[in-house]
Protein backbone atom coordinates (compact mmCIF):
# COMPACT_ATOMS: atom_id res chain seq x y z
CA UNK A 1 45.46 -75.97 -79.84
CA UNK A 2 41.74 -75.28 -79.50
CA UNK A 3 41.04 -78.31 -79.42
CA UNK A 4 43.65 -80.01 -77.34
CA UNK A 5 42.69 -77.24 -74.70
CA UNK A 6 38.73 -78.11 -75.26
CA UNK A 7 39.71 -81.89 -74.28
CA UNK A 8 41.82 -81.27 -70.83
CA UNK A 9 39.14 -79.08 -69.76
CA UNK A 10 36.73 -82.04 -70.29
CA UNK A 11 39.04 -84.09 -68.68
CA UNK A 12 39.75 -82.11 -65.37
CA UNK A 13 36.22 -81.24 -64.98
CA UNK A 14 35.00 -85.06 -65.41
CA UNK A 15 37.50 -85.74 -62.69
CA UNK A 16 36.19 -82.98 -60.13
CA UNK A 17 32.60 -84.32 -60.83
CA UNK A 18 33.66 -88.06 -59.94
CA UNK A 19 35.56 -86.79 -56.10
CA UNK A 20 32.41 -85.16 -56.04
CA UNK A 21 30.11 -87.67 -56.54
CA UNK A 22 32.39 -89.83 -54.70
CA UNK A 23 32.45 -87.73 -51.45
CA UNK A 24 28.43 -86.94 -52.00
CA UNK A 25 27.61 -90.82 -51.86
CA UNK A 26 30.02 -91.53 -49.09
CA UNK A 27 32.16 -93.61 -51.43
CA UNK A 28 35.35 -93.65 -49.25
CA UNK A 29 35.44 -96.11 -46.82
CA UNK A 30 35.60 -93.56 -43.92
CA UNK A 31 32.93 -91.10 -45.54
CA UNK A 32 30.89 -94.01 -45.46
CA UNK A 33 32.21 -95.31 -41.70
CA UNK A 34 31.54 -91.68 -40.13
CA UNK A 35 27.83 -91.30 -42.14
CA UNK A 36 26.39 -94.26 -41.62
CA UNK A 37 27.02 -95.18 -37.88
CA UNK A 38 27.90 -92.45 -35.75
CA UNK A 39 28.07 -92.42 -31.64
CA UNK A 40 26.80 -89.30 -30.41
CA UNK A 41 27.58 -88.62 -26.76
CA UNK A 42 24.52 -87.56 -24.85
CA UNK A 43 25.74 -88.59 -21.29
CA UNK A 44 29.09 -88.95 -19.49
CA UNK A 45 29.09 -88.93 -15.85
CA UNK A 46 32.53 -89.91 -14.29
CA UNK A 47 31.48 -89.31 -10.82
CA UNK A 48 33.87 -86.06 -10.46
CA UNK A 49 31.88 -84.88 -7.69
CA UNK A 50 29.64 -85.92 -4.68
CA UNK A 51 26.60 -84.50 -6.43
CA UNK A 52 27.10 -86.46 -9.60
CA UNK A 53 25.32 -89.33 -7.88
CA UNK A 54 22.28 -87.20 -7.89
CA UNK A 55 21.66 -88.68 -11.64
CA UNK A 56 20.38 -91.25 -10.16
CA UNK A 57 16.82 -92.40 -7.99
CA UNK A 58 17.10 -95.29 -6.43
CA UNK A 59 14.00 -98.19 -6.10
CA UNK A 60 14.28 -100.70 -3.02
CA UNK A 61 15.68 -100.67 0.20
CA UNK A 62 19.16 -99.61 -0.50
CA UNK A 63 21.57 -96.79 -1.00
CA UNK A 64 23.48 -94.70 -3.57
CA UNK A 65 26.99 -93.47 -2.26
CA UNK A 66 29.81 -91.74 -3.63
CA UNK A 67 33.69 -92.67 -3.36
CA UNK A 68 36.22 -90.73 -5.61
CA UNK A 69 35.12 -90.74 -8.92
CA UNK A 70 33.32 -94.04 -8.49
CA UNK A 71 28.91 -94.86 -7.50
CA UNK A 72 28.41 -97.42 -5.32
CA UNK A 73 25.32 -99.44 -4.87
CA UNK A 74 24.61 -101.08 -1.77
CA UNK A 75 21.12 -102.79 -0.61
CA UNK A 76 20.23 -102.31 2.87
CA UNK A 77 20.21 -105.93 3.90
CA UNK A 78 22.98 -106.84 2.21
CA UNK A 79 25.74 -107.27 4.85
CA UNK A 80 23.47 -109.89 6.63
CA UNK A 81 22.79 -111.91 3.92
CA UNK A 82 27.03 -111.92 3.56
CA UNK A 83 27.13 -112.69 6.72
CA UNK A 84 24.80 -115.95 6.65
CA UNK A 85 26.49 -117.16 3.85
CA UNK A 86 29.57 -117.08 5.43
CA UNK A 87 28.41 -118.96 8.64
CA UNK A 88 26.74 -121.40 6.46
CA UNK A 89 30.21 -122.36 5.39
CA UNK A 90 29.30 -120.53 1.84
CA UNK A 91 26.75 -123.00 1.00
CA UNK A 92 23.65 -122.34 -0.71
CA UNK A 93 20.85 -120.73 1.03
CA UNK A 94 17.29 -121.72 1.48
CA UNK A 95 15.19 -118.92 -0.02
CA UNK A 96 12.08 -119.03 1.96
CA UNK A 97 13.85 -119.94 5.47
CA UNK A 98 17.10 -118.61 5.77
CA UNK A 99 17.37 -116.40 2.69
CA UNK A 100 14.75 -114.26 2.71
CA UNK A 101 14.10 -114.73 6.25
CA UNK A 102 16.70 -112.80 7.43
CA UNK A 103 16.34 -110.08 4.50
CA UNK A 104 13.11 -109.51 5.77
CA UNK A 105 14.34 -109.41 9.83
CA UNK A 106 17.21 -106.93 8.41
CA UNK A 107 14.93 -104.74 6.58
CA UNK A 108 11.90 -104.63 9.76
CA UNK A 109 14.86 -102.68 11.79
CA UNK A 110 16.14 -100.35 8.60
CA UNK A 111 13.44 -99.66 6.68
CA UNK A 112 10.17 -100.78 8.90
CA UNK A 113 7.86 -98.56 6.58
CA UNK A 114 8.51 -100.38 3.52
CA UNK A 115 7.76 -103.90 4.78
CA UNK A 116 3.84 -103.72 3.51
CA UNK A 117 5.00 -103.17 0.36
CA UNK A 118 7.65 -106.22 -0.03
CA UNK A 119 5.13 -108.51 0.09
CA UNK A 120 3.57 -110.37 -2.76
CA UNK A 121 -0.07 -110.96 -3.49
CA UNK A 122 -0.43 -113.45 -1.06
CA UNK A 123 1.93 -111.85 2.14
CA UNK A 124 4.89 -113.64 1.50
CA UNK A 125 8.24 -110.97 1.72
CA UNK A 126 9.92 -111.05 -1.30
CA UNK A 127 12.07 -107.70 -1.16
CA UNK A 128 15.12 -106.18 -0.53
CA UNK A 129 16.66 -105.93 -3.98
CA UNK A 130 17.14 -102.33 -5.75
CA UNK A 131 16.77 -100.73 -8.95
CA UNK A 132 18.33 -97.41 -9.46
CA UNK A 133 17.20 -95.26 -12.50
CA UNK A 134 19.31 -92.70 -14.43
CA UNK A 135 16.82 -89.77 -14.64
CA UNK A 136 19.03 -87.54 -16.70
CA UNK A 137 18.81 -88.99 -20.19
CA UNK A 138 16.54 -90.93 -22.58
CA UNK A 139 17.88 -93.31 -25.17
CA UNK A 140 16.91 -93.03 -28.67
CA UNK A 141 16.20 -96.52 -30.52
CA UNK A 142 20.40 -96.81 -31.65
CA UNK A 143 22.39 -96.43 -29.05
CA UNK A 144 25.35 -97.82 -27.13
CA UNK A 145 25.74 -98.11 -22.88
CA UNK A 146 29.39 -98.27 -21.48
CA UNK A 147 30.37 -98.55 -17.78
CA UNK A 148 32.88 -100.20 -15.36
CA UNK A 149 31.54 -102.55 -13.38
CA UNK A 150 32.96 -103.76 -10.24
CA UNK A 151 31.45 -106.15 -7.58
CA UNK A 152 32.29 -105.39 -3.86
CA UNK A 153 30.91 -108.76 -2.20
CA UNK A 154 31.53 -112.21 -4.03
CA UNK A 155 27.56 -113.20 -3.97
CA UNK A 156 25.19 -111.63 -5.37
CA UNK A 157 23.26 -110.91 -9.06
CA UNK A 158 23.37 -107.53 -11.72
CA UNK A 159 21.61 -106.62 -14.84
CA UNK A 160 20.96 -103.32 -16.81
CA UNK A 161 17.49 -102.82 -17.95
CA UNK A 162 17.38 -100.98 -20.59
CA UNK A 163 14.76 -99.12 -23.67
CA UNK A 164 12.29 -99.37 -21.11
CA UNK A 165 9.35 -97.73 -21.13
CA UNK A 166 5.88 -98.38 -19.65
CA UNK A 167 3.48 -100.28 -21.70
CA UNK A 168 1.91 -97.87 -23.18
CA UNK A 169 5.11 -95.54 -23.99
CA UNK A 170 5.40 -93.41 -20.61
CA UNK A 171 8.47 -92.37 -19.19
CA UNK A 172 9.11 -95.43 -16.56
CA UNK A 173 9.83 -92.79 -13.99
CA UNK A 174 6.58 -90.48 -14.54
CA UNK A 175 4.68 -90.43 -11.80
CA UNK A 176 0.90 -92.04 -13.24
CA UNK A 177 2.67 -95.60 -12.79
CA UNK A 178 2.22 -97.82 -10.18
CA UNK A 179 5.57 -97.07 -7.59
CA UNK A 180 7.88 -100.17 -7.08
CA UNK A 181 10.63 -101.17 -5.05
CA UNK A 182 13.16 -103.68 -6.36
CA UNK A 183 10.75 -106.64 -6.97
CA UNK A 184 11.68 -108.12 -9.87
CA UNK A 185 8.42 -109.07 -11.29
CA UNK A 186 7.31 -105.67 -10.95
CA UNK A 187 9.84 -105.36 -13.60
CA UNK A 188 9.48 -108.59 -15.53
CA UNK A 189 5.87 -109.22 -15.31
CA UNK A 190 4.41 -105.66 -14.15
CA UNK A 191 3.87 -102.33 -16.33
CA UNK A 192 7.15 -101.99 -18.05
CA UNK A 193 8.24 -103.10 -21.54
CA UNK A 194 11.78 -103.29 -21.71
CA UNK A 195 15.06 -105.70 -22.15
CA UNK A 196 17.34 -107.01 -19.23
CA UNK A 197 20.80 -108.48 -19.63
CA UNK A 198 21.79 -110.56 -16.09
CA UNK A 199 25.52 -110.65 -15.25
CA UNK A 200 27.78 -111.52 -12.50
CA UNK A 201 25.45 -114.09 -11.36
CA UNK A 202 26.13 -115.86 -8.62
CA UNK A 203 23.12 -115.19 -5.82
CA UNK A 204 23.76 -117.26 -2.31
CA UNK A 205 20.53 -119.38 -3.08
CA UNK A 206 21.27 -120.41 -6.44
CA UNK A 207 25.32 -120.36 -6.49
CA UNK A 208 27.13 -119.51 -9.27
CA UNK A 209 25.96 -119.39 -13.11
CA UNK A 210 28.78 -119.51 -15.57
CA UNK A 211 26.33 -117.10 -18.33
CA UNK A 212 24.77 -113.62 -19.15
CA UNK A 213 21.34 -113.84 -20.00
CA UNK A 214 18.82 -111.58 -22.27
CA UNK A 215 15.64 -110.98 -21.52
CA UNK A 216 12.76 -109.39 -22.91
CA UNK A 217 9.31 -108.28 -20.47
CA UNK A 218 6.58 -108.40 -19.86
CA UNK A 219 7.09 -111.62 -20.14
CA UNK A 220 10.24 -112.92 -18.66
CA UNK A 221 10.95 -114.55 -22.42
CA UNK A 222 14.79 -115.83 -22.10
CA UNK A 223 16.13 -114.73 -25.85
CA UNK A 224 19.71 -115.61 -25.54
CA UNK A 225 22.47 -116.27 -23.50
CA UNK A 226 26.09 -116.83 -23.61
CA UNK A 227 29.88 -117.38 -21.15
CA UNK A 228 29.82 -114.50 -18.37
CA UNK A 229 33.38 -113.71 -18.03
CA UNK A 230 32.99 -111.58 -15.36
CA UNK A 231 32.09 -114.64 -12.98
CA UNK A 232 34.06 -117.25 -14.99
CA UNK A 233 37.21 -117.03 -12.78
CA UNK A 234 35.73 -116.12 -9.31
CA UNK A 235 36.66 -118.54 -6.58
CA UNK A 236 35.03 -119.08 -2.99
CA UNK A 237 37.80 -120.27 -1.89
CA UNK A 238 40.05 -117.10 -2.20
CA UNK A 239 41.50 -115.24 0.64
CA UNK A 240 40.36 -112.01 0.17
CA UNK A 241 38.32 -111.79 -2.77
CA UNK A 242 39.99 -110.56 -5.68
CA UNK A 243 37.43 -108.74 -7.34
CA UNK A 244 37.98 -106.89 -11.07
CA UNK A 245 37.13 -104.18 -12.57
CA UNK A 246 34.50 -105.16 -15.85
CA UNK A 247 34.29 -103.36 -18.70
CA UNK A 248 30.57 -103.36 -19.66
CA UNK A 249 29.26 -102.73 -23.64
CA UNK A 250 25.77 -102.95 -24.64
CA UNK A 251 25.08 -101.71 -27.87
CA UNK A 252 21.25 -101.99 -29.50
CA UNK A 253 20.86 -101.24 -33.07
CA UNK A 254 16.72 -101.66 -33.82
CA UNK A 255 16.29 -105.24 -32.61
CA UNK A 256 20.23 -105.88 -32.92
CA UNK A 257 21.72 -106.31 -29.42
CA UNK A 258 25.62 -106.89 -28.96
CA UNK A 259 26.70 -107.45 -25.11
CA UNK A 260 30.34 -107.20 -24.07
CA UNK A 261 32.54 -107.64 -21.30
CA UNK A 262 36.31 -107.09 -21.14
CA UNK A 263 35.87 -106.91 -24.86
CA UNK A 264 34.57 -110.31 -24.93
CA UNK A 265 31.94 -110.86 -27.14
CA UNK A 266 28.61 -112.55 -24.93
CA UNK A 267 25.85 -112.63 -27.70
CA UNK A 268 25.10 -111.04 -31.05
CA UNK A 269 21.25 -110.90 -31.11
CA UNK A 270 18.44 -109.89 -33.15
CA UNK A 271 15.20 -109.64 -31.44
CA UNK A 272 12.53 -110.05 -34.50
CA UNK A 273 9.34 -109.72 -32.85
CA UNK A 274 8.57 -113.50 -32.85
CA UNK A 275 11.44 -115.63 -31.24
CA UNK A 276 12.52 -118.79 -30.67
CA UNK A 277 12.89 -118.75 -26.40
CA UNK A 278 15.32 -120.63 -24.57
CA UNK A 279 16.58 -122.08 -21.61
CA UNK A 280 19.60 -121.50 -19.42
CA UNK A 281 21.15 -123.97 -21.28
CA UNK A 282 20.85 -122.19 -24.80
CA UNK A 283 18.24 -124.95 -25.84
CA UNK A 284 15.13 -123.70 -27.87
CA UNK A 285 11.69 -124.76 -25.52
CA UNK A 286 9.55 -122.62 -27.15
CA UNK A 287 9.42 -121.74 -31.48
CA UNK A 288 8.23 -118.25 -32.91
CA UNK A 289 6.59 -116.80 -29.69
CA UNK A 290 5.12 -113.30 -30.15
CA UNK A 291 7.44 -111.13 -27.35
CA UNK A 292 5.86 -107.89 -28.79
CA UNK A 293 7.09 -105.28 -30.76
CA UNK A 294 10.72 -104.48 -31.11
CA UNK A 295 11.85 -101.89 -28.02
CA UNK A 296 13.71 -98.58 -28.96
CA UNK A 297 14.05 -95.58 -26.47
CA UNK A 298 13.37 -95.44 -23.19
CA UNK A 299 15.37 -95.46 -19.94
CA UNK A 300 18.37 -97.91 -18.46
CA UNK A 301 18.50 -98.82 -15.08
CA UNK A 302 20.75 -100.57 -12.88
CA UNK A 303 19.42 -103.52 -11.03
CA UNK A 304 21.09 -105.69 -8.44
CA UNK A 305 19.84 -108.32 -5.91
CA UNK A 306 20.36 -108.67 -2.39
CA UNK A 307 23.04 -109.80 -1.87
CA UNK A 308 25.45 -107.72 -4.35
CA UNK A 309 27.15 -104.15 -3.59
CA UNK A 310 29.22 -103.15 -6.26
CA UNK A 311 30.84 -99.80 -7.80
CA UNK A 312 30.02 -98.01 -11.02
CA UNK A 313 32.14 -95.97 -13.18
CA UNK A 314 33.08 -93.97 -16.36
CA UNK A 315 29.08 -94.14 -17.79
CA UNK A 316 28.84 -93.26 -20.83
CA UNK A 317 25.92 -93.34 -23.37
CA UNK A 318 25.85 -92.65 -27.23
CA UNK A 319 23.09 -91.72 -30.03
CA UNK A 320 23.81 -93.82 -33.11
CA UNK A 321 23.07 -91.84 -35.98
CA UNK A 322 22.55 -93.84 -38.81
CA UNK A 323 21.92 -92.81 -42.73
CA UNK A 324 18.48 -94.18 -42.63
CA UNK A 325 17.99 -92.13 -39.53
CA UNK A 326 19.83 -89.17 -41.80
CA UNK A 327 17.06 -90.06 -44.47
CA UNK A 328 13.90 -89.66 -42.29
CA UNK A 329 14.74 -86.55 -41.08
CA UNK A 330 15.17 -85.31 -44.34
C-alpha cells in the first residue's frame, strides 16, 4: 500500500510539473500566440468629436476638417487643379505650364505668405502638397498602423510616412529642424530618415499607376512595390465617381514591412540595411546599396499631393510586444 501510494504521488506530481513547464515555456499554441506577438493599443482616434482633429498639425497649404466621425484632408489648391483637368478633357497635365502653374496662381490668392517658401533652390514653385503629422503618439520599432482611407476627387497621390525621425534621432516635429511645407524632397531628400508607402496614385500629370510603392529616405531608394487595389478599378469615365472606402494595414516588425489594402496583400518586405533597389516596374537597377540603418520608432504622417482630398477614419495604432522585447527588459 505504501508503496502503491509512494508511486501515484510521483505520478500526479510529474504531471503538475510538465502543465507547468508547459504553460512557463509558452508550449500551447495560444500561450505562445499571445507571448510572442502582442498588439498593444496606444492610439485610437475615431473622430467622435470636432476636437479630435486637433491630433493632428498640418504641413503645406491645406486644411484639416472634421465631418461626423470622419478627417478630411484637403489642399488649398486643389479644386483648381480638378478643375483644369476636367477642361482638359481629363488628359494629362503639363507640370511646369499648366500644372503647377495654376497651383501656384491658386495659392498667390490663398496663402500669398507662403509663396517664398514653395520655391526650390533655383525659384521655380514647386508647392502646394501637404503633410499632416499625428503629434499625439510615437511608434516603438514593432508596430502596426490601421485606417480607412477614402479618396474624395478621382486624381490625385497618398502615402503614409512612417518611423520617421530626423537624422540624427529628433522628434520630426521638434522645433530645432528646419520647418517645411509639403515639398516632397524636403521629405525624401531633406533631414528626415524615414519609410514612405505611395498609394492611390493617379496624379493629373502622370495619370494613373496600377502599384503601391516603398520607399526608404534620405534617399528616395524604391525597395519594393506591388498591385494597388485601391486604384485598380477606378474609371475616368464614370458618372459620378464611385469612390470606396480602403482599408489600410501597415505593419513593421524590425526591418519586416507587410502593406495591406482591403485585406489584400501588396508586399511582404524585409529592409536589411543593404538592398537590392528597383524600378516601377519591380526590376532590380541597382544590387546591395547601403540605404542606412534599419528605421524603428518615430512618427507617421499622412501625405497627399495636390490634387487629392480624401477622408480618414477609424486610426488605430498598436505596440507589438514581442518575447525578445519581453527578454530585454528583463
Amino acid at each position: 500500500m505504501i508503496k502503491r501510494k509512494s508511486c501515484r504521488h510521483i505520478w500526479v506530481v510529474s504531471i503538475l510539473a510538465a502543465i507547468s513547464v508547459m504553460l512557463t515555456n509558452g508550449c500551447s499554441n495560444k500561450t505562445k500566440k499571445i507571448s510572442c506577438n502582442t498588439p498593444i493599443l496606444i492610439y485610437e482616434n475615431n473622430f467622435a468629436e470636432p476636437n479630435s482633429i486637433d491630433d493632428w498639425v498640418m504641413e503645406g497649404p491645406g486644411k484639416i476638417e472634421w465631418q461626423h466621425g470622419k478627417i478630411i484632408l484637403t489642399p488649398n489648391a486643389q479644386q483648381d487643379i480638378y478643375n483644369l483637368w476636367e477642361q482638359c478633357s481629363r488628359r494629362k497635365l503639363n507640370a511646369k505650364t499648366e500644372y503647377y502653374a495654376v497651383i501656384e496662381k491658386s495659392i498667390r490668392e490663398t496663402n500669398p505668405e507662403m509663396i517664398q517658401r514653395l520655391l526650390d533652390p533655383n525659384g521655380i514653385f514647386v508647392g502646394g502638397h501637404i503633410v499632416c503629422w499625428n503629434k499625439k503618439f510615437l511608434s516603438e520599432d514593432n508596430y502596426i498602423v490601421e485606417y480607412d482611407f477614402k479618396p474624395l476627387s478621382p486624381i490625385g497621390l497618398g502615402i503614409i510616412f512612417f518611423s520617421a525621425t530626423s537624422k540624427d534621432g529628433q522628434d520630426v516635429l521638434s522645433n530645432c529642424l528646419p520647418s517645411r511645407d509639403g515639398i516632397f524632397k524636403r521629405y525624401t531628400n531633406g533631414q528626415i530618415r524615414c519609410y514612405h508607402i505611395s498609394y492611390w496614385s493617379n496624379n493629373a500629370t502622370e495619370g494613373k499607376r496600377s502599384t503601391c510603392n516603398l520607399r526608404k529616405n534620405p534617399g528616395f531608394n524604391l525597395l519594393a512595390n506591388g498591385i494597388d487595389p485601391s486604384v485598380k478599378k477606378l474609371d475616368y469615365s464614370q458618372e459620378p465617381f464611385d469612390f470606396k472606402t480602403h482599408k489600410i494595414r501597415l505593419e513593421k516588425s524590425g526591418g519586416r514591412i507587410r502593406f495591406t489594402i482591403d485585406n489584400q496583400l501588396v508586399f511582404d518586405y524585409t529592409d536589411n540595411k543593404i538592398n537590392d533597389i528597383v524600378n516601377d516596374n519591380g526590376n532590380v537597377v541597382k544590387k546591395q546599396v547601403d540605404t542606412g540603418k534599419i528605421l524603428g520608432a518615430g512618427r507617421i504622417g499622412l501625405r497627399q499631393m495636390v490634387d487629392l482630398k480624401a477622408e480618414y477614419s477609424n486610426f488605430r495604432v498598436y505596440n507589438i510586444k514581442t518575447m525578445q522585447d519581453e527578454k530585454t527588459n528583463k
